[in-house]
PDB file of N, CA and C in Angstrom:
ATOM      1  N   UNK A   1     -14.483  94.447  29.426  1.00  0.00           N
ATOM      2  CA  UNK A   1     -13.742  95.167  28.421  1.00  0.00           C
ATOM      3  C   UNK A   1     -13.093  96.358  29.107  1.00  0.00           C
ATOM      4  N   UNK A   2     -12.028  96.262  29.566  1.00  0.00           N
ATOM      5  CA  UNK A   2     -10.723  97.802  30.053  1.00  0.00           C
ATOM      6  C   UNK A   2     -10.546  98.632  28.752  1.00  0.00           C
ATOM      7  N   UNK A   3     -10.038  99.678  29.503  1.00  0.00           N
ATOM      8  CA  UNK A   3      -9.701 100.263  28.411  1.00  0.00           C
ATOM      9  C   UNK A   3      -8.396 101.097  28.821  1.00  0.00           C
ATOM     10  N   UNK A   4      -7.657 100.966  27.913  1.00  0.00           N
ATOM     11  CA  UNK A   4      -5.855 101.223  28.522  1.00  0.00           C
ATOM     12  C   UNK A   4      -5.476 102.752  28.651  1.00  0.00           C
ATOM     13  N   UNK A   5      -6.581 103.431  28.288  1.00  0.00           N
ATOM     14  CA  UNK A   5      -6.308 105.152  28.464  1.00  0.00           C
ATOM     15  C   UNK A   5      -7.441 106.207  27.802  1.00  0.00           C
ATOM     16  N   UNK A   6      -7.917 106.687  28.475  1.00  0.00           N
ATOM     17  CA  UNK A   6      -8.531 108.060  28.053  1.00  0.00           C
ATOM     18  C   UNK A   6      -7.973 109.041  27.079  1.00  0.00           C
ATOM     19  N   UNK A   7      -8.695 109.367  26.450  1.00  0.00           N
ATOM     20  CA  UNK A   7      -7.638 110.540  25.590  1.00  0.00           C
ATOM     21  C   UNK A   7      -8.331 111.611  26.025  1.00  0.00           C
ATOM     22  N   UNK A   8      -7.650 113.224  25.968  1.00  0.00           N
ATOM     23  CA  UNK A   8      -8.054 114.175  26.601  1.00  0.00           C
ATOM     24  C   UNK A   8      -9.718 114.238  26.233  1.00  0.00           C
ATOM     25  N   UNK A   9     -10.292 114.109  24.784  1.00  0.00           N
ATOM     26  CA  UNK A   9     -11.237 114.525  23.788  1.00  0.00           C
ATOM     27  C   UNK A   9     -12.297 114.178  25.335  1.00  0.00           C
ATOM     28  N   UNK A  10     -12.070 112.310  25.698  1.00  0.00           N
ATOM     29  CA  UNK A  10     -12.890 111.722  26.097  1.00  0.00           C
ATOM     30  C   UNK A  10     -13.046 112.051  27.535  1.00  0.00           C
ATOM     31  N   UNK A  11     -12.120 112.578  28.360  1.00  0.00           N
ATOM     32  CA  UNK A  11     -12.099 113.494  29.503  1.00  0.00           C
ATOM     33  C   UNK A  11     -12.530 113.911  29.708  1.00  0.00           C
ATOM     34  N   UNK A  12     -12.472 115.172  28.470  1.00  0.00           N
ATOM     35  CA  UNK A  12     -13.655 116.146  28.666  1.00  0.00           C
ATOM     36  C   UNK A  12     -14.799 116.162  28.073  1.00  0.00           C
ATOM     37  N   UNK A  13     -15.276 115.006  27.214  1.00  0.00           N
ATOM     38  CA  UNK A  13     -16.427 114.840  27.140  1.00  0.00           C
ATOM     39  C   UNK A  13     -17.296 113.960  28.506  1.00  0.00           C
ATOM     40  N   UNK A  14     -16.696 113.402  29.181  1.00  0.00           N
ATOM     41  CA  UNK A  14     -17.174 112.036  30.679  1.00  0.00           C
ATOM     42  C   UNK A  14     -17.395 114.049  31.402  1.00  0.00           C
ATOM     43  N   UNK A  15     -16.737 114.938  31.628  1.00  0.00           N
ATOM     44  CA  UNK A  15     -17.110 115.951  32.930  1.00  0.00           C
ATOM     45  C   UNK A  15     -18.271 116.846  31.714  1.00  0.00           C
ATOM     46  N   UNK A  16     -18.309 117.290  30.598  1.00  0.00           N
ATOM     47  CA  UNK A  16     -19.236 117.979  30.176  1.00  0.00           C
ATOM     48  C   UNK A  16     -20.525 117.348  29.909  1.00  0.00           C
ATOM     49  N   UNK A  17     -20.671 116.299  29.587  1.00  0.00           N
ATOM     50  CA  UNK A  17     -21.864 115.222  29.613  1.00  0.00           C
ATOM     51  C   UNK A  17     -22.367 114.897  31.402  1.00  0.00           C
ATOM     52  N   UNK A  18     -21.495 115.225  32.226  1.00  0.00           N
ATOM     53  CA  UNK A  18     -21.907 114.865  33.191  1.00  0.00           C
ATOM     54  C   UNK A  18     -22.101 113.365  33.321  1.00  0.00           C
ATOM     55  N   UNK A  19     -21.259 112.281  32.790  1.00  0.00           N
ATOM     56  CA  UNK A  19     -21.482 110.580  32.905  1.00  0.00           C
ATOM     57  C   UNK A  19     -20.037 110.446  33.939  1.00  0.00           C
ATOM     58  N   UNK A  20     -21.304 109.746  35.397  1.00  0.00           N
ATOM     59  CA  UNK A  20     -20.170 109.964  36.476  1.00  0.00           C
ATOM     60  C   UNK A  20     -19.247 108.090  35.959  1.00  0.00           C
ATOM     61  N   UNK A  21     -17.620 108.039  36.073  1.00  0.00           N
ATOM     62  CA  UNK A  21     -17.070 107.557  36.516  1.00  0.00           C
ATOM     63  C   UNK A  21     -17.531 105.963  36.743  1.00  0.00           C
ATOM     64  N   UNK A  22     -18.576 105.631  37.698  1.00  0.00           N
ATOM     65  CA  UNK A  22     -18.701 104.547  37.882  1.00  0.00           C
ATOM     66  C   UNK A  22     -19.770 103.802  37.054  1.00  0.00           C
ATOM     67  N   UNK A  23     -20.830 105.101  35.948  1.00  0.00           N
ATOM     68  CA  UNK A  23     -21.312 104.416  34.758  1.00  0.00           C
ATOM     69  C   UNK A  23     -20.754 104.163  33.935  1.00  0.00           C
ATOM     70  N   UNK A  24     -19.726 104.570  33.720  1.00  0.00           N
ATOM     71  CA  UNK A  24     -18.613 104.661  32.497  1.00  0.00           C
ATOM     72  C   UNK A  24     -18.392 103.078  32.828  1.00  0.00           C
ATOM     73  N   UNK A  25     -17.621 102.602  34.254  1.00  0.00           N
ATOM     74  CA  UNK A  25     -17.053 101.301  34.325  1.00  0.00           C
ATOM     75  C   UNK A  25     -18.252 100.178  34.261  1.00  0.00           C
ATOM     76  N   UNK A  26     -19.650 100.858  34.735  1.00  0.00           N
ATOM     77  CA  UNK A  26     -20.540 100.077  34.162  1.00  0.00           C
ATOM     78  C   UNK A  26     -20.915  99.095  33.016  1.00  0.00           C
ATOM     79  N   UNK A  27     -20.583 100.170  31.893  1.00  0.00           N
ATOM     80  CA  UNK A  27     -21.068 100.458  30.376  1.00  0.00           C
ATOM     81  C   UNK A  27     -20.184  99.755  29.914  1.00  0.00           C
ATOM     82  N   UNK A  28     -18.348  99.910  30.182  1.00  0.00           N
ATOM     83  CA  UNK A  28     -17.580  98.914  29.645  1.00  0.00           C
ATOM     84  C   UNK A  28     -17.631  97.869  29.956  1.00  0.00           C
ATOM     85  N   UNK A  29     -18.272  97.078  31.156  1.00  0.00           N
ATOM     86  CA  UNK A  29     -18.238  95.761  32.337  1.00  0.00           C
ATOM     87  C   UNK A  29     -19.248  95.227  31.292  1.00  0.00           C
ATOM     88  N   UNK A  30     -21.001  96.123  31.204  1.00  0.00           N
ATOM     89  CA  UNK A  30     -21.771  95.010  30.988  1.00  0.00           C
ATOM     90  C   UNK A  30     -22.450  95.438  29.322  1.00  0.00           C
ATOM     91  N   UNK A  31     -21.628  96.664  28.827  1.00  0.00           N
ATOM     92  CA  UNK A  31     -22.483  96.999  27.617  1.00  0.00           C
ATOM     93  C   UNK A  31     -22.176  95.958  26.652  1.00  0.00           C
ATOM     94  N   UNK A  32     -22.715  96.461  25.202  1.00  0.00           N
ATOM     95  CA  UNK A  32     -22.659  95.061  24.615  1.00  0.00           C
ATOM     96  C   UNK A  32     -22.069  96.423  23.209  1.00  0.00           C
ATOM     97  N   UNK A  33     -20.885  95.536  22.689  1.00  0.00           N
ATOM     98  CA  UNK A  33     -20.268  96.292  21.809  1.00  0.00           C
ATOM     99  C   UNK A  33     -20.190  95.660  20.600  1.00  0.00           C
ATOM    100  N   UNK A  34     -20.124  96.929  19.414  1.00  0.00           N
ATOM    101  CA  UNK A  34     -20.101  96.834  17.990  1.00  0.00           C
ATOM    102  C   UNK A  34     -19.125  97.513  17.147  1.00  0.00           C
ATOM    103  N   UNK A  35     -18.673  96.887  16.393  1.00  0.00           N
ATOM    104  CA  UNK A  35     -17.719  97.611  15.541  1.00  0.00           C
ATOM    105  C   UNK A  35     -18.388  98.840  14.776  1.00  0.00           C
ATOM    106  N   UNK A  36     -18.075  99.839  14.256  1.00  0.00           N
ATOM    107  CA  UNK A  36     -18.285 101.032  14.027  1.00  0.00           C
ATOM    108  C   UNK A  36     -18.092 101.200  12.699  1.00  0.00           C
ATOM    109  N   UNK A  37     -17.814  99.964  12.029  1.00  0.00           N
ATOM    110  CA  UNK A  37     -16.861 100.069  10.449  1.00  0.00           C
ATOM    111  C   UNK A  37     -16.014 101.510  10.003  1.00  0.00           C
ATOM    112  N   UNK A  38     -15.330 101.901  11.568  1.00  0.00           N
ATOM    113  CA  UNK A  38     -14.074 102.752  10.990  1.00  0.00           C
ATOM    114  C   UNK A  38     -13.095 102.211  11.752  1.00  0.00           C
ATOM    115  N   UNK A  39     -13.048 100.645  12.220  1.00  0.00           N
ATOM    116  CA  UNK A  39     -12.232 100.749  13.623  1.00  0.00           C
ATOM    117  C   UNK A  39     -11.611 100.561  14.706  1.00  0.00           C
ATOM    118  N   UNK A  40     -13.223 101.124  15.217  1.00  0.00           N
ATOM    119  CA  UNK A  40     -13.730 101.345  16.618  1.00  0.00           C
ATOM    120  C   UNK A  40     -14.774 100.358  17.053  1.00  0.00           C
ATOM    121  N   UNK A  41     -14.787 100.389  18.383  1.00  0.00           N
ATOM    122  CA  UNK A  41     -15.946  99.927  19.121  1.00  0.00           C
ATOM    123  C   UNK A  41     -17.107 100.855  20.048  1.00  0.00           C
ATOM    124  N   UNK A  42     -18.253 100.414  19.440  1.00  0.00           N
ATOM    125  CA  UNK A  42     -19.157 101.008  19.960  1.00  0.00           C
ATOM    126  C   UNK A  42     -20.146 100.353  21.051  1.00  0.00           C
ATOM    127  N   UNK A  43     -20.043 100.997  22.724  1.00  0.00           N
ATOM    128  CA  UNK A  43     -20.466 100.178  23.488  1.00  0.00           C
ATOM    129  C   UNK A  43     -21.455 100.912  24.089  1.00  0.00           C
ATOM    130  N   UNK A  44     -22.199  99.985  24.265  1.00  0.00           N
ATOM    131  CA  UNK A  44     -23.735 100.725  24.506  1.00  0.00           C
ATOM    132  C   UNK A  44     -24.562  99.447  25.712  1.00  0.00           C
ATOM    133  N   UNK A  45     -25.631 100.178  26.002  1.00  0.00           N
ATOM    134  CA  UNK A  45     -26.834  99.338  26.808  1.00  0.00           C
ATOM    135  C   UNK A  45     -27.789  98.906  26.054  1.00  0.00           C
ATOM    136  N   UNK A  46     -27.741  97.439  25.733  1.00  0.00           N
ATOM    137  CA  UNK A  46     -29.038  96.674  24.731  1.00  0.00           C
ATOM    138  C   UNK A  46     -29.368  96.268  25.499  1.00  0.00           C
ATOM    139  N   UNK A  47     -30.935  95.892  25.573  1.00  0.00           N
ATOM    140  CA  UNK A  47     -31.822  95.561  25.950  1.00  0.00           C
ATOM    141  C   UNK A  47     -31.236  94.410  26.923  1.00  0.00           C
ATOM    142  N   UNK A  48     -30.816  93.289  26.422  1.00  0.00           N
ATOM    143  CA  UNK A  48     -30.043  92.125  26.907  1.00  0.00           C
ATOM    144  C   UNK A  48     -29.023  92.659  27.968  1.00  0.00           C
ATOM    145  N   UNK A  49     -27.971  93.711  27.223  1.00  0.00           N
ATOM    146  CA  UNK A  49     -27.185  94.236  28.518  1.00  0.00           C
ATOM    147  C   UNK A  49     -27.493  94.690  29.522  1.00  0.00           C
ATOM    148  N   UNK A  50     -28.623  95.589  29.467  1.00  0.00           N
ATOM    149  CA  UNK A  50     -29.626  96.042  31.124  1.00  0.00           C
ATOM    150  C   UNK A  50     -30.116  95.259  31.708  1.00  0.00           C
ATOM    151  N   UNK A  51     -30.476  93.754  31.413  1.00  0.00           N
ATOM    152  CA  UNK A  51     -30.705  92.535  31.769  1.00  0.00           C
ATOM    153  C   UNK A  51     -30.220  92.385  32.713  1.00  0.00           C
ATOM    154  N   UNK A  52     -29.026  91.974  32.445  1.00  0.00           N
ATOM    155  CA  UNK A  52     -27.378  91.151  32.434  1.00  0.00           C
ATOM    156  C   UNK A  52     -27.492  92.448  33.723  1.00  0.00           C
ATOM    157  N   UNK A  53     -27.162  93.727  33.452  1.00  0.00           N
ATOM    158  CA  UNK A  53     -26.825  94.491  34.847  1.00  0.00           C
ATOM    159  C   UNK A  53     -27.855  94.178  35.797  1.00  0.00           C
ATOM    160  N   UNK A  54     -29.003  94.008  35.775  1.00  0.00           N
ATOM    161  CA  UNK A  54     -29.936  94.203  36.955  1.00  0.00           C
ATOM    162  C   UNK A  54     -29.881  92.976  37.455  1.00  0.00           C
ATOM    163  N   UNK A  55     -29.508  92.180  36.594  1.00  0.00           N
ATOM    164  CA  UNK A  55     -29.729  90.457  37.502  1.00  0.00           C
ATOM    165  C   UNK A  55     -28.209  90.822  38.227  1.00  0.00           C
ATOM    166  N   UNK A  56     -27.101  91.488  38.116  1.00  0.00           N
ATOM    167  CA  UNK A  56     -25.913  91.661  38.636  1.00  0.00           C
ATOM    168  C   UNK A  56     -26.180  92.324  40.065  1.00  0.00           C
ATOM    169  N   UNK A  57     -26.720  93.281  39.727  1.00  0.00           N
ATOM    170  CA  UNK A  57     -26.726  94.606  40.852  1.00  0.00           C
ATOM    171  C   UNK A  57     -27.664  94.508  41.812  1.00  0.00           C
ATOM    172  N   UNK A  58     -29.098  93.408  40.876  1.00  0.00           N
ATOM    173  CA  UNK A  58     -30.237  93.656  41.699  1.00  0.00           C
ATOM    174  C   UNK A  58     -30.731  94.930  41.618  1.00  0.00           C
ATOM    175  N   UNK A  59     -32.049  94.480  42.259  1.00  0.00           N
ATOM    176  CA  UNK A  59     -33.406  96.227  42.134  1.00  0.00           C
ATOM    177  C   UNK A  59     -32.591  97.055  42.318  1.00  0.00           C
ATOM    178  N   UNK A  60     -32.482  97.014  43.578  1.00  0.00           N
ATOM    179  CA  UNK A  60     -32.268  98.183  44.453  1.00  0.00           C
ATOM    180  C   UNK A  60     -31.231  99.457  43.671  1.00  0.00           C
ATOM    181  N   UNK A  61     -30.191  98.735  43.432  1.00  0.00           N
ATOM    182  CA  UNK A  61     -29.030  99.534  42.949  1.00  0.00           C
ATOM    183  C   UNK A  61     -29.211  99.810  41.821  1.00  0.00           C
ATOM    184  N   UNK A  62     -29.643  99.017  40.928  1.00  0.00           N
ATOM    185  CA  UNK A  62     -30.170  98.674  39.339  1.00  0.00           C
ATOM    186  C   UNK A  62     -30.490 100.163  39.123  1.00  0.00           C
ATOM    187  N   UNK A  63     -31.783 100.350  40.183  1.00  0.00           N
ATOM    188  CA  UNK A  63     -33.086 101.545  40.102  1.00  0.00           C
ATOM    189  C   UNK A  63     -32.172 102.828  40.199  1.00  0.00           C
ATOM    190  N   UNK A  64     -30.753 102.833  40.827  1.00  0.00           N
ATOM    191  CA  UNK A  64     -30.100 103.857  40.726  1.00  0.00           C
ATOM    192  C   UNK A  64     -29.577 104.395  39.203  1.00  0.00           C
ATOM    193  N   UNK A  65     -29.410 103.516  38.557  1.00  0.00           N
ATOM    194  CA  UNK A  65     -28.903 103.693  37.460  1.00  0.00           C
ATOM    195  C   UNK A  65     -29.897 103.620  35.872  1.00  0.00           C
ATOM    196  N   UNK A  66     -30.709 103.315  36.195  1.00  0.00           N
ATOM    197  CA  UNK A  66     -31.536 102.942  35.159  1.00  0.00           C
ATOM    198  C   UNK A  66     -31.784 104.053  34.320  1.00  0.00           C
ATOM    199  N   UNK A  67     -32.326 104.660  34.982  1.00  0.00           N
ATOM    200  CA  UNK A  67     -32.534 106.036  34.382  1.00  0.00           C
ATOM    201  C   UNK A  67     -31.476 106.941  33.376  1.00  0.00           C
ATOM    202  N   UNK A  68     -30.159 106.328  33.242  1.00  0.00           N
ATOM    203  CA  UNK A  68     -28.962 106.996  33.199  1.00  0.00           C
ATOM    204  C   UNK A  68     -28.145 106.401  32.320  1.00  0.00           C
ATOM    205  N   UNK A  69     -28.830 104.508  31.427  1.00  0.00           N
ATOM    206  CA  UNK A  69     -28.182 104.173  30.681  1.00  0.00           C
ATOM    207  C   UNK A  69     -28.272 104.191  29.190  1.00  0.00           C
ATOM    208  N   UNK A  70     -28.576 105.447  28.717  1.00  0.00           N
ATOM    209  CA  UNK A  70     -29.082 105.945  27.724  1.00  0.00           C
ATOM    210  C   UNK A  70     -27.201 106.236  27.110  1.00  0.00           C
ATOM    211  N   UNK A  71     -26.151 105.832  26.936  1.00  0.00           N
ATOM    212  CA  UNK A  71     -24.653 106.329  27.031  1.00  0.00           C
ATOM    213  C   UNK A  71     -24.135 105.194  26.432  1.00  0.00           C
ATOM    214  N   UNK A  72     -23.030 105.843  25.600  1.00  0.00           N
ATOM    215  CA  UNK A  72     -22.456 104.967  25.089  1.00  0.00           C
ATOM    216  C   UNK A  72     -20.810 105.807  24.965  1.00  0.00           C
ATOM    217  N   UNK A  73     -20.060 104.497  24.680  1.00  0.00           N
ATOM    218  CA  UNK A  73     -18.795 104.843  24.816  1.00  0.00           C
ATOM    219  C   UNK A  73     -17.886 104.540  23.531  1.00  0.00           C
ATOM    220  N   UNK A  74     -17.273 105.085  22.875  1.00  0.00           N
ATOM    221  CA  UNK A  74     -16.244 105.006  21.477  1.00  0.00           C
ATOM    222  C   UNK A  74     -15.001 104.026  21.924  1.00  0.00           C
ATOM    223  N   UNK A  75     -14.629 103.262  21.816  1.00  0.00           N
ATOM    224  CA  UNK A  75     -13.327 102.544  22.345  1.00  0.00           C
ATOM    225  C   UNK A  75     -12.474 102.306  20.945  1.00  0.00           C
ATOM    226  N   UNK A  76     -11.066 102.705  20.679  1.00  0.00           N
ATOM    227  CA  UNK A  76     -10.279 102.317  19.781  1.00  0.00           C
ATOM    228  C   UNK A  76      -9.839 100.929  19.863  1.00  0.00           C
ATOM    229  N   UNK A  77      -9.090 100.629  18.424  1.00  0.00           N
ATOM    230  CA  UNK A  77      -8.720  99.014  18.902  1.00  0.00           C
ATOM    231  C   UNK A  77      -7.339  99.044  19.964  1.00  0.00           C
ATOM    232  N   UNK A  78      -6.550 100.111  20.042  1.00  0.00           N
ATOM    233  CA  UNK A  78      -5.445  99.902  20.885  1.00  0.00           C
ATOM    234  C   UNK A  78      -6.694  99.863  22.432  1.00  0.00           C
ATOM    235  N   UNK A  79      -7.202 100.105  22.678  1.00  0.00           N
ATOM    236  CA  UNK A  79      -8.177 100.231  23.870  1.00  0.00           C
ATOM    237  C   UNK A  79      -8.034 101.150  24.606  1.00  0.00           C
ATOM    238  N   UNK A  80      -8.299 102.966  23.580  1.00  0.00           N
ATOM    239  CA  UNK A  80      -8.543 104.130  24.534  1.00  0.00           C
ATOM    240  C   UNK A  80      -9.907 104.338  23.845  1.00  0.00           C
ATOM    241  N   UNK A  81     -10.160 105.094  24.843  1.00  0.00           N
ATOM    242  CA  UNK A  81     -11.683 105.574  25.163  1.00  0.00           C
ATOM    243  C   UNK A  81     -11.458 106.877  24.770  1.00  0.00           C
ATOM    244  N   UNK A  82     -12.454 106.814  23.208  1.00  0.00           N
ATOM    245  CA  UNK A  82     -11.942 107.705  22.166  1.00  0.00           C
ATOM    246  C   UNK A  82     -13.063 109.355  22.392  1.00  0.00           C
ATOM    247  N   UNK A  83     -14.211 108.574  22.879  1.00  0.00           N
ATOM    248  CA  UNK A  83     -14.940 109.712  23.737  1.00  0.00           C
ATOM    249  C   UNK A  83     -16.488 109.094  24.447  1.00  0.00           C
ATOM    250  N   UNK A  84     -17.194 109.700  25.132  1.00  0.00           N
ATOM    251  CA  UNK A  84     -18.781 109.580  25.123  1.00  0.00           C
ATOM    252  C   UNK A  84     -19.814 110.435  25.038  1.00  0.00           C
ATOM    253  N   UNK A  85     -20.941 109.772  25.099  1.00  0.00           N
ATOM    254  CA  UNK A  85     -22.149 110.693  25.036  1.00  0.00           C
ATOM    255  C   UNK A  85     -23.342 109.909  25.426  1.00  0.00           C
ATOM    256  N   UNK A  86     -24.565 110.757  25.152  1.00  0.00           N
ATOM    257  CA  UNK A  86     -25.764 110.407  25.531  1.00  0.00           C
ATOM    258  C   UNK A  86     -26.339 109.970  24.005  1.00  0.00           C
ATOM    259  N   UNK A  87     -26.733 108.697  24.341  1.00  0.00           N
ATOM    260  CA  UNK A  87     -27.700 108.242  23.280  1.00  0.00           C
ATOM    261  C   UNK A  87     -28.774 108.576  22.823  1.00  0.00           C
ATOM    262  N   UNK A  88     -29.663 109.812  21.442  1.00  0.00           N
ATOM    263  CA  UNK A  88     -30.679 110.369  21.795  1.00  0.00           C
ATOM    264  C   UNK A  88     -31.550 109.850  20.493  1.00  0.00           C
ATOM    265  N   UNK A  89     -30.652 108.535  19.828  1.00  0.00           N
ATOM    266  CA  UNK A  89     -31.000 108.326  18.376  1.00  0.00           C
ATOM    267  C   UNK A  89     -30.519 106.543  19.003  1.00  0.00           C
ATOM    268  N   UNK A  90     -31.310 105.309  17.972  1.00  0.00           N
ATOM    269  CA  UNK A  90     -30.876 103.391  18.183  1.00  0.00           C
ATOM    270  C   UNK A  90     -29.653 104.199  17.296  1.00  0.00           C
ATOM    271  N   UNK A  91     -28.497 103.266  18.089  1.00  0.00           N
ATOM    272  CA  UNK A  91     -27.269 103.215  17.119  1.00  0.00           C
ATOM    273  C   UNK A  91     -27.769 102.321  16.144  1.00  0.00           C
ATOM    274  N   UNK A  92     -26.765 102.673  15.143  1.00  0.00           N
ATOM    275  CA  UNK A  92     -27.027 101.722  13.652  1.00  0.00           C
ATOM    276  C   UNK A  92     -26.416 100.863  14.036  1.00  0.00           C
ATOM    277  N   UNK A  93     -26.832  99.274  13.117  1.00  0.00           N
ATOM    278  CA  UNK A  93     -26.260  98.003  13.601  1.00  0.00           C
ATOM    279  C   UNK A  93     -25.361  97.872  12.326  1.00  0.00           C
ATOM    280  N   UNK A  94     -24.009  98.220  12.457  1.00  0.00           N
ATOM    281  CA  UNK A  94     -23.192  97.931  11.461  1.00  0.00           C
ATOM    282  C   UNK A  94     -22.304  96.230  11.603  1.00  0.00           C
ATOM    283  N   UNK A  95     -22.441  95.346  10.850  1.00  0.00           N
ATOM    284  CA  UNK A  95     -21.189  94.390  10.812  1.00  0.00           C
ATOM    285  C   UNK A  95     -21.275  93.578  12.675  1.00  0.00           C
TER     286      UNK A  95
END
């Protein structure tokens, strides 16, 4: 899942959250996404998706990131990346 542009909001939420760059392309590659019933897409790390990454990446690299996929990402339907954050609550399973 790409996403065709950042909007400023989500800019500066990826440098104030501190979510480097190559989790971001992570999260869109292997998260597993839900509609938001306003929308949007909501992409996140399920259980199944951290799977799916570690059988990809293997231990080694996996163990780099593990710790760190607590993040999720807002995607519009034109496909900008409307913002992110840290997951500190299960998203609701809407639709």
């Amino acid at each position: 899942m790409g996403i065709s542009y950042a909007t400023e909001h989500a800019a500066n939420r990826l440098n104030q959250r501190g979510i480097p760059g190559e989790l971001l392309e992570l999260l869109l590659s292997y998260g597993d996404a839900r509609h938001d019933g306003n929308g949007a897409r909501v992409v996140a790390f399920s259980q199944r998706a951290s799977r799916r990454l570690r059988n990809e990446l293997g231990d080694k690299r996996y163990a780099r990131w593990e710790s760190r996929l607590n993040v999720y990402a807002v995607v519009s339907t034109d496909g900008a990346l409307v913002t992110v954050g840290h997951r500190l609550h299960r998203l609701n399973r809407r639709g």
